[in-house]
N, C-alpha and C. Protein backbone atom coordinates (compact mmCIF):
# COMPACT_ATOMS: atom_id res chain seq x y z
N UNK A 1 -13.98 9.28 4.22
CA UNK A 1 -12.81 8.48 4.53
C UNK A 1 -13.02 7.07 4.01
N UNK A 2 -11.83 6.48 3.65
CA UNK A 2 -12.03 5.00 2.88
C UNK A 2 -12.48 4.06 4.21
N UNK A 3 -13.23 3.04 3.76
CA UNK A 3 -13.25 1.62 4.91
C UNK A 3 -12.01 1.20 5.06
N UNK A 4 -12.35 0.45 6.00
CA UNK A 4 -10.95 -0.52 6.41
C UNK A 4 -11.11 -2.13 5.59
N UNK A 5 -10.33 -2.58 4.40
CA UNK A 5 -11.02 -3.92 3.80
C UNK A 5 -11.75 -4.81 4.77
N UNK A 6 -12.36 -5.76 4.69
CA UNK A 6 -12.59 -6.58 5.53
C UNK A 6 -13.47 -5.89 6.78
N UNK A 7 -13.79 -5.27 6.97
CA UNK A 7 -13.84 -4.14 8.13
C UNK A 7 -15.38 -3.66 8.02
N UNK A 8 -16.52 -4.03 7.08
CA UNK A 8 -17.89 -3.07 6.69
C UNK A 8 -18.03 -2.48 8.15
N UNK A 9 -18.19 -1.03 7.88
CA UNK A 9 -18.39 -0.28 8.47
C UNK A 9 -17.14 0.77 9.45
N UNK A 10 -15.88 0.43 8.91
CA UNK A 10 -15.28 0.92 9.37
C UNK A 10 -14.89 2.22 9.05
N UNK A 11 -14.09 3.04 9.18
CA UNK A 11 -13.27 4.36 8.33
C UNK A 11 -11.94 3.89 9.24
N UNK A 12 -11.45 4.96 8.23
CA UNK A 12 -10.12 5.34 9.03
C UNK A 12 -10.24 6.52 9.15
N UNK A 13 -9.60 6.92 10.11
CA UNK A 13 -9.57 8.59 11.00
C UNK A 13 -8.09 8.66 11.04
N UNK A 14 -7.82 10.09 10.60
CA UNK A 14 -6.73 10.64 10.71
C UNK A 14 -6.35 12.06 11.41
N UNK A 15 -5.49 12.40 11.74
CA UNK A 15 -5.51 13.78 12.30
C UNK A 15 -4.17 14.03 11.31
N UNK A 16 -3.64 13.68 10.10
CA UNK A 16 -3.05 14.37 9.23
C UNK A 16 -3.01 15.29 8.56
N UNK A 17 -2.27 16.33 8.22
CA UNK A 17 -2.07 17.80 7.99
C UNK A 17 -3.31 17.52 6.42
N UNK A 18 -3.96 18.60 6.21
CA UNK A 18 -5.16 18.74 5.07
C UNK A 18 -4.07 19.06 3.92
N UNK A 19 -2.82 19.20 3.69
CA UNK A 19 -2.67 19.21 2.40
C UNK A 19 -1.47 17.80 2.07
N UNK A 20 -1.80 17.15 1.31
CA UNK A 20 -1.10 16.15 1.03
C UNK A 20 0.44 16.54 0.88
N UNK A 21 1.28 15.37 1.02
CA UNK A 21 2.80 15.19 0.89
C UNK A 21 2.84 14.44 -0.37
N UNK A 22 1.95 13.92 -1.29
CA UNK A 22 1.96 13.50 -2.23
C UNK A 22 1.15 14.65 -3.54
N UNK A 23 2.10 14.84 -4.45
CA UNK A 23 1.50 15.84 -5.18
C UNK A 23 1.41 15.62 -6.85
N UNK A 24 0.68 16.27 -7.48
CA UNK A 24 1.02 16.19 -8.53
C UNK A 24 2.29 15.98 -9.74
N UNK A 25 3.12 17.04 -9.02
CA UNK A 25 4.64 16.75 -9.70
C UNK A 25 5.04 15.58 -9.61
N UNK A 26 4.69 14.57 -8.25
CA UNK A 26 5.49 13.33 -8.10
C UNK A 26 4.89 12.39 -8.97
N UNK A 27 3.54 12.22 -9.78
CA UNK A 27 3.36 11.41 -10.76
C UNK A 27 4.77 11.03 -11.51
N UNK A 28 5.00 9.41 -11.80
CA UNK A 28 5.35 8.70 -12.65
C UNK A 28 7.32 9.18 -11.83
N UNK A 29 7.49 9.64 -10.45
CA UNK A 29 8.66 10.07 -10.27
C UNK A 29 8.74 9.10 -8.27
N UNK A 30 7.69 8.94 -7.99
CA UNK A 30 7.78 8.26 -6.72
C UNK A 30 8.91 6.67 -6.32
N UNK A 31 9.66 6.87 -5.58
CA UNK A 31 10.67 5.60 -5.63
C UNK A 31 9.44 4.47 -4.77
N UNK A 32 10.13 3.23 -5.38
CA UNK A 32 9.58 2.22 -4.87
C UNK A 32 9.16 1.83 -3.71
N UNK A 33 8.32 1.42 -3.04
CA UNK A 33 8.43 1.03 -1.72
C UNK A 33 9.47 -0.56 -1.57
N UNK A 34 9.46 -1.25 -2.40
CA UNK A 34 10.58 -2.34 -2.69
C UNK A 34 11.14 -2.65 -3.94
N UNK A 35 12.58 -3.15 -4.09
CA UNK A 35 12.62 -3.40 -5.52
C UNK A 35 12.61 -5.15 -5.52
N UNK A 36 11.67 -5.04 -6.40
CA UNK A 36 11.42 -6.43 -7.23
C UNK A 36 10.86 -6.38 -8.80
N UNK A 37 10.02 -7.36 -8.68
CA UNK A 37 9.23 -7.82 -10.07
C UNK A 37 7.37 -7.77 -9.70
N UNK A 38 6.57 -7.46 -10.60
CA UNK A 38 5.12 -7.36 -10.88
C UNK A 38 4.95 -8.31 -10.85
N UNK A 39 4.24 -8.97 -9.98
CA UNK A 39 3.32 -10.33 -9.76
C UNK A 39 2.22 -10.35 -10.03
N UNK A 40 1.25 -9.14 -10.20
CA UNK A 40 -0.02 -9.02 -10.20
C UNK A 40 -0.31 -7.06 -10.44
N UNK A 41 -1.28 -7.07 -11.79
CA UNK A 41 -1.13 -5.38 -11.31
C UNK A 41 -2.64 -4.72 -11.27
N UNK A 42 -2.49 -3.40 -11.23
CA UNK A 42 -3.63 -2.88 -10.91
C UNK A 42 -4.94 -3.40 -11.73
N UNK A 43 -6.23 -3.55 -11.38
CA UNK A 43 -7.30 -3.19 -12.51
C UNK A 43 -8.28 -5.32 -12.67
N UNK A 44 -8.45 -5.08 -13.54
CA UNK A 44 -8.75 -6.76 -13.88
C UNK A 44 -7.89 -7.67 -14.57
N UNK A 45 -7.52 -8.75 -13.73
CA UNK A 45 -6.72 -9.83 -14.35
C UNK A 45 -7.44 -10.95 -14.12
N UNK A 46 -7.03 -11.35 -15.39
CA UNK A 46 -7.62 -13.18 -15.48
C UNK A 46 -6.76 -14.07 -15.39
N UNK A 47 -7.04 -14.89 -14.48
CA UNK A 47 -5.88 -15.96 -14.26
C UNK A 47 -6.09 -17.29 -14.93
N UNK A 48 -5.54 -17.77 -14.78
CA UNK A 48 -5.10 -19.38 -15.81
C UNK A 48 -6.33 -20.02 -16.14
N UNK A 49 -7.45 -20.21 -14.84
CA UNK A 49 -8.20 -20.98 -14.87
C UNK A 49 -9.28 -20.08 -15.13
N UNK A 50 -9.25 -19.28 -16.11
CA UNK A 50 -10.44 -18.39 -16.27
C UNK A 50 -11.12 -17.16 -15.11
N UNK A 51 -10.49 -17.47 -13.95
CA UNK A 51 -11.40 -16.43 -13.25
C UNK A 51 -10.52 -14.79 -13.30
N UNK A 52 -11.64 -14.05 -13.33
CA UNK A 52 -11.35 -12.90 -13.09
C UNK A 52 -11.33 -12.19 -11.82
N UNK A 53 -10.17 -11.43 -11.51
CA UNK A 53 -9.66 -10.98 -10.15
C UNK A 53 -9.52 -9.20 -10.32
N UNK A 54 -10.26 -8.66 -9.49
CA UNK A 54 -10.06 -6.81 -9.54
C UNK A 54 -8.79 -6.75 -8.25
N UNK A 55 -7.70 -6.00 -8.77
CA UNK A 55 -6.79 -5.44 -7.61
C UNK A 55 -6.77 -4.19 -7.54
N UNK A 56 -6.86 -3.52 -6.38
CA UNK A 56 -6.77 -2.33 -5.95
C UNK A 56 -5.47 -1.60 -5.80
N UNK A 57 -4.32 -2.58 -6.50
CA UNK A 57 -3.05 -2.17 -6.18
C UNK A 57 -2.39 -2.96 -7.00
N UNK A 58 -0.89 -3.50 -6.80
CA UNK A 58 0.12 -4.37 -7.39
C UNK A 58 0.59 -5.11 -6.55
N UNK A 59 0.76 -6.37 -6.91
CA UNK A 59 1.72 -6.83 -6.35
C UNK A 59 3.14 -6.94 -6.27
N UNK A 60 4.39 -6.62 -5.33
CA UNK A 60 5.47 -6.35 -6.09
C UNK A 60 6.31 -7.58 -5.13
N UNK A 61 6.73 -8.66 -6.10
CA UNK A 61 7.24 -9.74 -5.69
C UNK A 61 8.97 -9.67 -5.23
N UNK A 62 9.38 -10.22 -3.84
CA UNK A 62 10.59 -9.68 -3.49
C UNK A 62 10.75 -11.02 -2.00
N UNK A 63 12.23 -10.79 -1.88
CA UNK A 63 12.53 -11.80 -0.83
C UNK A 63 11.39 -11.49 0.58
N UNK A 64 11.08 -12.32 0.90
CA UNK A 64 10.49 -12.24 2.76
C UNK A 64 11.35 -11.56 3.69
N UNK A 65 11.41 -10.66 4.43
CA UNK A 65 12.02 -9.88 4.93
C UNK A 65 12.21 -8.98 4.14
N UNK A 66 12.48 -8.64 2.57
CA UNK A 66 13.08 -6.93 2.41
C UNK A 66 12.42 -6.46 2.91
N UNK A 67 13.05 -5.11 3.66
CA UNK A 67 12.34 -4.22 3.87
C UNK A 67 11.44 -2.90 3.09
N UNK A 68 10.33 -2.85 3.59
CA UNK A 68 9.52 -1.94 3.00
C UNK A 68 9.46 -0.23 3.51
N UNK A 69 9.67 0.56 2.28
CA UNK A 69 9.74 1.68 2.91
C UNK A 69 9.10 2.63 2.17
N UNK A 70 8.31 3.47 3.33
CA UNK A 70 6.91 4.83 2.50
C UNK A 70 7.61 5.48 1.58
N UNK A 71 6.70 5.89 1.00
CA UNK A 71 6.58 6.71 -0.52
C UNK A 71 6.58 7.94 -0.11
N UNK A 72 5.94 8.63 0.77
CA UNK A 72 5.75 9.75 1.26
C UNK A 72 5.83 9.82 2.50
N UNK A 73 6.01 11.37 3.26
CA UNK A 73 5.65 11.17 4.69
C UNK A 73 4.24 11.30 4.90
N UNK A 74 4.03 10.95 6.31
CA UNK A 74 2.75 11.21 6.92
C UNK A 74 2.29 10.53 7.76
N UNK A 75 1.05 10.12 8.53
CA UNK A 75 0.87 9.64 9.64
C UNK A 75 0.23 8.26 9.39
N UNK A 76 0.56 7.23 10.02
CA UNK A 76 0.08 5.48 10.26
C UNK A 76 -1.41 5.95 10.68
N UNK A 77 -2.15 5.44 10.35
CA UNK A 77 -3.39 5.45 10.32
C UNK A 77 -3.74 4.21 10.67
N UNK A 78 -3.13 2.93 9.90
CA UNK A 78 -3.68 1.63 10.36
C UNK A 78 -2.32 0.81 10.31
N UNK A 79 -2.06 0.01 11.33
CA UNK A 79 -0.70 -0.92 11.66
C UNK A 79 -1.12 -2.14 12.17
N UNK A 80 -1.85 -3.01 11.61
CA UNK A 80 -2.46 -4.53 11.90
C UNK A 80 -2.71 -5.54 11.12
N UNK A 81 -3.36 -6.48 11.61
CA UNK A 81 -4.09 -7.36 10.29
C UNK A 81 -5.28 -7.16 9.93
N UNK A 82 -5.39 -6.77 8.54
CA UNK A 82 -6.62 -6.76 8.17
C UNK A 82 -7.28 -7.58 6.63
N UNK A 83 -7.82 -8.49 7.21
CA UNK A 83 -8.63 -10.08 6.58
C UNK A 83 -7.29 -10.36 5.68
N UNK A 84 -7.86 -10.34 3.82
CA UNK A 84 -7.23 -11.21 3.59
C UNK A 84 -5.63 -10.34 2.99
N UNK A 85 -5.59 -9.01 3.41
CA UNK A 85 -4.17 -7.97 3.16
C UNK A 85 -3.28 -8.74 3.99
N UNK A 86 -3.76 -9.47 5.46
CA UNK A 86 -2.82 -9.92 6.18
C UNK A 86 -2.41 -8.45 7.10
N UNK A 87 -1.19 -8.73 7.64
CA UNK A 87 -0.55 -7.52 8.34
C UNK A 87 -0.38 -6.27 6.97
N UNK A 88 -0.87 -5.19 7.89
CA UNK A 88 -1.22 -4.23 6.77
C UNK A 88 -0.58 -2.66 7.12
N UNK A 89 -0.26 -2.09 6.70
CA UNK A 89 0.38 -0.68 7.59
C UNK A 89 -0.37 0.63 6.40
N UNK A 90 -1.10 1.08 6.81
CA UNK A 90 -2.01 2.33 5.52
C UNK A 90 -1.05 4.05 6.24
N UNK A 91 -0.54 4.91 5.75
CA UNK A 91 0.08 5.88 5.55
C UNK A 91 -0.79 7.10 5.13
N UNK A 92 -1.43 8.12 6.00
CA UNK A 92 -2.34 9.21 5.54
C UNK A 92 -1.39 9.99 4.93
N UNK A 93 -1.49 10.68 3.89
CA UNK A 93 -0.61 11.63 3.28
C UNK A 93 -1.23 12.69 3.43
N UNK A 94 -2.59 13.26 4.01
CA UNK A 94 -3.23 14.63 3.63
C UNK A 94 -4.03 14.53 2.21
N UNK A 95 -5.01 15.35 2.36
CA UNK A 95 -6.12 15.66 1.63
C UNK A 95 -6.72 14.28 1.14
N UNK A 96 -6.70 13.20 1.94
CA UNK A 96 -7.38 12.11 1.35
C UNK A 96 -6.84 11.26 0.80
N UNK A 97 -5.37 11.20 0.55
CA UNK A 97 -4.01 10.32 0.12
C UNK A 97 -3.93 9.87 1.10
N UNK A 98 -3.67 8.40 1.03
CA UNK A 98 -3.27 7.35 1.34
C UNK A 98 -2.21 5.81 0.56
N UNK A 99 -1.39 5.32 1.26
CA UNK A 99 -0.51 4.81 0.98
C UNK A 99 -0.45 3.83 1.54
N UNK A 100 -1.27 2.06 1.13
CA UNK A 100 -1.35 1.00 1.22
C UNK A 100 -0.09 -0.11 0.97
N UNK A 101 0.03 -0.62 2.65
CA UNK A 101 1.25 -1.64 2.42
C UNK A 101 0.49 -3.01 3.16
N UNK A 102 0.54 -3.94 2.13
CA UNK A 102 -0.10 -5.11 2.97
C UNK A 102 0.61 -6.44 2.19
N UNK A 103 0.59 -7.66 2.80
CA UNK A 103 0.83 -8.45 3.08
C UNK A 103 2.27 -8.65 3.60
N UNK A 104 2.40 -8.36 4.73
CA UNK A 104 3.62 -7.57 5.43
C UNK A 104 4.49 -9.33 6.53
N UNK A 105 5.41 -8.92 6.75
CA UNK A 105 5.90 -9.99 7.71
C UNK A 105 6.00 -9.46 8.91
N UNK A 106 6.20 -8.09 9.16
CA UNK A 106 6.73 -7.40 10.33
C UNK A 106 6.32 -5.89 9.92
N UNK A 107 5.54 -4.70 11.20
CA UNK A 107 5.30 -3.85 10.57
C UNK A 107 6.64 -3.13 11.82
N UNK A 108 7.09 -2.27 11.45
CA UNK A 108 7.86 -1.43 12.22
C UNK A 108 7.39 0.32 12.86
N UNK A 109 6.17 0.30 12.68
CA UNK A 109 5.69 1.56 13.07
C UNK A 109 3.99 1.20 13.51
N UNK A 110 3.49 2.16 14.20
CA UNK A 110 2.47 1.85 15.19
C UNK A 110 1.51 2.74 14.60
N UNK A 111 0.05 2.52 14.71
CA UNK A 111 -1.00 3.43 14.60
C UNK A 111 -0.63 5.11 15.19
N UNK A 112 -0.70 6.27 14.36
CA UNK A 112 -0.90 7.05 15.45
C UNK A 112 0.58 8.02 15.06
N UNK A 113 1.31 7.01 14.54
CA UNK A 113 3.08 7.39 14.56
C UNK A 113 3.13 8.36 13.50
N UNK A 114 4.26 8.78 12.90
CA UNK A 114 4.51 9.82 11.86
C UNK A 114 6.13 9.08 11.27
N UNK A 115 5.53 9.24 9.62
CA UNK A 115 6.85 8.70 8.91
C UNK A 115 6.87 9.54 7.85
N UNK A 116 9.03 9.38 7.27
CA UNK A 116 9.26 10.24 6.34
C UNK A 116 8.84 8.98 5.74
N UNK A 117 9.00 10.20 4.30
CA UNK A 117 9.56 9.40 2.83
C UNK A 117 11.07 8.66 2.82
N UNK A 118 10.38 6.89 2.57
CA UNK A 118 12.20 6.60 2.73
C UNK A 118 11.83 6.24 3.81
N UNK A 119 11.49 5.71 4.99
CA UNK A 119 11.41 5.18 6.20
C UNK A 119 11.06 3.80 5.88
N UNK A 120 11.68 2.91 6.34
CA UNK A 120 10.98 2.01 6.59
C UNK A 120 9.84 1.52 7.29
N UNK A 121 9.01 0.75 7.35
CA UNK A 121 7.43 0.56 7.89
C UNK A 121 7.67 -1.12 8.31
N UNK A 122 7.73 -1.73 7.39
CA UNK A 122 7.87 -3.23 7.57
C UNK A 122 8.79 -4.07 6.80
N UNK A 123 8.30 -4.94 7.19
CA UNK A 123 9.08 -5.96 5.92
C UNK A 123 7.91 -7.05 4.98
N UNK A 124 8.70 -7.68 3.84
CA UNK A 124 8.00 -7.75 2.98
C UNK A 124 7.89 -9.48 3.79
N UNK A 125 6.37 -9.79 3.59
CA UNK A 125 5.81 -11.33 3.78
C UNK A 125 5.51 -11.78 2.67
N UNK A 126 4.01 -12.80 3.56
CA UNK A 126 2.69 -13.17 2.21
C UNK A 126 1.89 -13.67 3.24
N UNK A 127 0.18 -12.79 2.75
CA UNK A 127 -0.74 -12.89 2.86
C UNK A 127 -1.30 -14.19 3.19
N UNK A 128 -1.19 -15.25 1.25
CA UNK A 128 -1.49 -16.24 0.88
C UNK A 128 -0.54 -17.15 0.51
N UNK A 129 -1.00 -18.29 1.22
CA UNK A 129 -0.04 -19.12 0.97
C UNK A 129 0.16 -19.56 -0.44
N UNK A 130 -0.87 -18.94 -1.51
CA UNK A 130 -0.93 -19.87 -2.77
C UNK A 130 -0.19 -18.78 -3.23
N UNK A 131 0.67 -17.73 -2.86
CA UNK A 131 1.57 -16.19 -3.40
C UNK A 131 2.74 -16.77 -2.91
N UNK A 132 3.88 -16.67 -3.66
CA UNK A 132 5.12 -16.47 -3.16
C UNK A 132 5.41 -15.11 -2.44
N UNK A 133 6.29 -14.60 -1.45
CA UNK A 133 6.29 -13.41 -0.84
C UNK A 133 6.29 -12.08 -1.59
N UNK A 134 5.80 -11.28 -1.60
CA UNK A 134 5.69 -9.87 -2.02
C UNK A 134 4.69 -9.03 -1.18
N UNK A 135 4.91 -8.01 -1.82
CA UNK A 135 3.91 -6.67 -0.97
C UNK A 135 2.97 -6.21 -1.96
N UNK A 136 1.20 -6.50 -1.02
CA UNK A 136 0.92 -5.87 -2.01
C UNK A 136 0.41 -4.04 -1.88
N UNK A 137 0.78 -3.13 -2.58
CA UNK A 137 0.95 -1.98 -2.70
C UNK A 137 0.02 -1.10 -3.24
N UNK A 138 -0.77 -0.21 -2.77
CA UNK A 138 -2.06 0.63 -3.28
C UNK A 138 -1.82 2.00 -3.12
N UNK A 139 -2.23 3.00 -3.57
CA UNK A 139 -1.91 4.33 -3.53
C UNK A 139 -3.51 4.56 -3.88
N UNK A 140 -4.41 5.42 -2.88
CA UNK A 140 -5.91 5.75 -3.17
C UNK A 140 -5.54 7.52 -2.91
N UNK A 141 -6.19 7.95 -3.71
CA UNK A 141 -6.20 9.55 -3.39
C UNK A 141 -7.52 9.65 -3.71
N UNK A 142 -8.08 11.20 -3.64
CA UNK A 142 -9.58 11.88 -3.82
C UNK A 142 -10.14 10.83 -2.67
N UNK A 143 -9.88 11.38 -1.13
CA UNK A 143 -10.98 10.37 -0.44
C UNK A 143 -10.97 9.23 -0.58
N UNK A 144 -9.96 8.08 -0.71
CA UNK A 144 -9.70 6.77 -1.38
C UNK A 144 -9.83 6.17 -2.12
N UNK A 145 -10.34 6.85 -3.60
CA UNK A 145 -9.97 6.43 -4.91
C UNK A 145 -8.83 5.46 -5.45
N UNK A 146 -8.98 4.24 -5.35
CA UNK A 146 -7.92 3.46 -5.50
C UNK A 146 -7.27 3.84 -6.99
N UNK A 147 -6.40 4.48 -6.77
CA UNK A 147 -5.56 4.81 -8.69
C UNK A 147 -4.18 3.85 -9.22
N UNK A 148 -3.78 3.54 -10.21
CA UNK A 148 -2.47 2.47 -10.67
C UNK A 148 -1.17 2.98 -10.07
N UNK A 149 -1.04 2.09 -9.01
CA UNK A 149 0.15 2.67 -8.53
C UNK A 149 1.53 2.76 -9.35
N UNK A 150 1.56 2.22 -10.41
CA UNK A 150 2.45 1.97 -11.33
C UNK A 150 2.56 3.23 -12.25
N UNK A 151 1.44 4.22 -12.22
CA UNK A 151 1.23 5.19 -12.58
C UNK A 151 2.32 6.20 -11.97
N UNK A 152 2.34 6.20 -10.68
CA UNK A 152 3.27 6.89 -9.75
C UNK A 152 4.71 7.05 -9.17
N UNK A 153 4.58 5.43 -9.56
CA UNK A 153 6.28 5.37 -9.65
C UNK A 153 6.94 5.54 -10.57
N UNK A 154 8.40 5.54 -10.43
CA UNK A 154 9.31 5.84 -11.08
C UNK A 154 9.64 4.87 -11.79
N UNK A 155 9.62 5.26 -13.38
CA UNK A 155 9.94 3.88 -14.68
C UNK A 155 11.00 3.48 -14.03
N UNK A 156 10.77 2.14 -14.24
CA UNK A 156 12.12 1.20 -14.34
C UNK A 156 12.80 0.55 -16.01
């Protein structure tokens, strides 16, 4: 099971069904969890002042408050703050899929709970104050393999 960021030594525990709600067919066909613009994307980026930054996800830049809504169904696993994700809501999909929503303003579902695809979860914040508001967004499968979530969604 993946750690919890910020968290050494944590897991997350799920009692979600063993075969995922996220599947192969849905590569490059998954709807957004918000619509905006790429602020930041998966992998290594270098920013202005030379430093290099690894993201485990994207950032997808959008008003404070839109609301955010899962990619798949499945069960809340984690609904809190965690370090620097801020308020964070993680989504077990089965077989080791998971579905990362963090830097949140408001989460609307609780540890423990069960959501469709298309539900809303929260709304969109910011983490950091040096970010204008967006969500940032991770999709880990194989046991929490963090993979390009941009990979999964649906072209725009």
């Amino acid at each position: 099971a993946p750690t919890v960021a910020g968290r050494p030594g944590s897991t997350v525990r799920s009692t979600a069904p063993a075969a995922s709600t996220i599947r192969t067919t849905d590569f490059g066909r998954l709807d957004w969890p918000v619509d905006g613009t790429i602020l930041y994307r998966f992998g290594r980026n270098v920013t202005p002042d030379n430093t290099t930054l690894r993201w485990n996800g994207v950032g997808i830049q959008t008003a404070r408050g839109t609301p955010v809504k899962s990619i798949s169904g499945g069960e809340v696993v984690v609904s809190e703050n965690i370090g620097t994700y801020g308020l964070t809501v993680i989504v077990q999909h089965g077989a080791g899929d998971y579905s990362v929503y963090g830097s949140l303003a408001s989460a609307s579902v609780a540890k423990g709970g069960r959501v469709q695809k298309g539900q809303t979860i929260g709304t969109v914040g910011t983490a950091d104050p040096d970010m204008p508001p967006h969500l940032h967004f991770e999709i880990r499968r194989s046991k929490g393999a963090a993979v390009d979530p941009l990979d999964w969604l649906r072209g725009k």
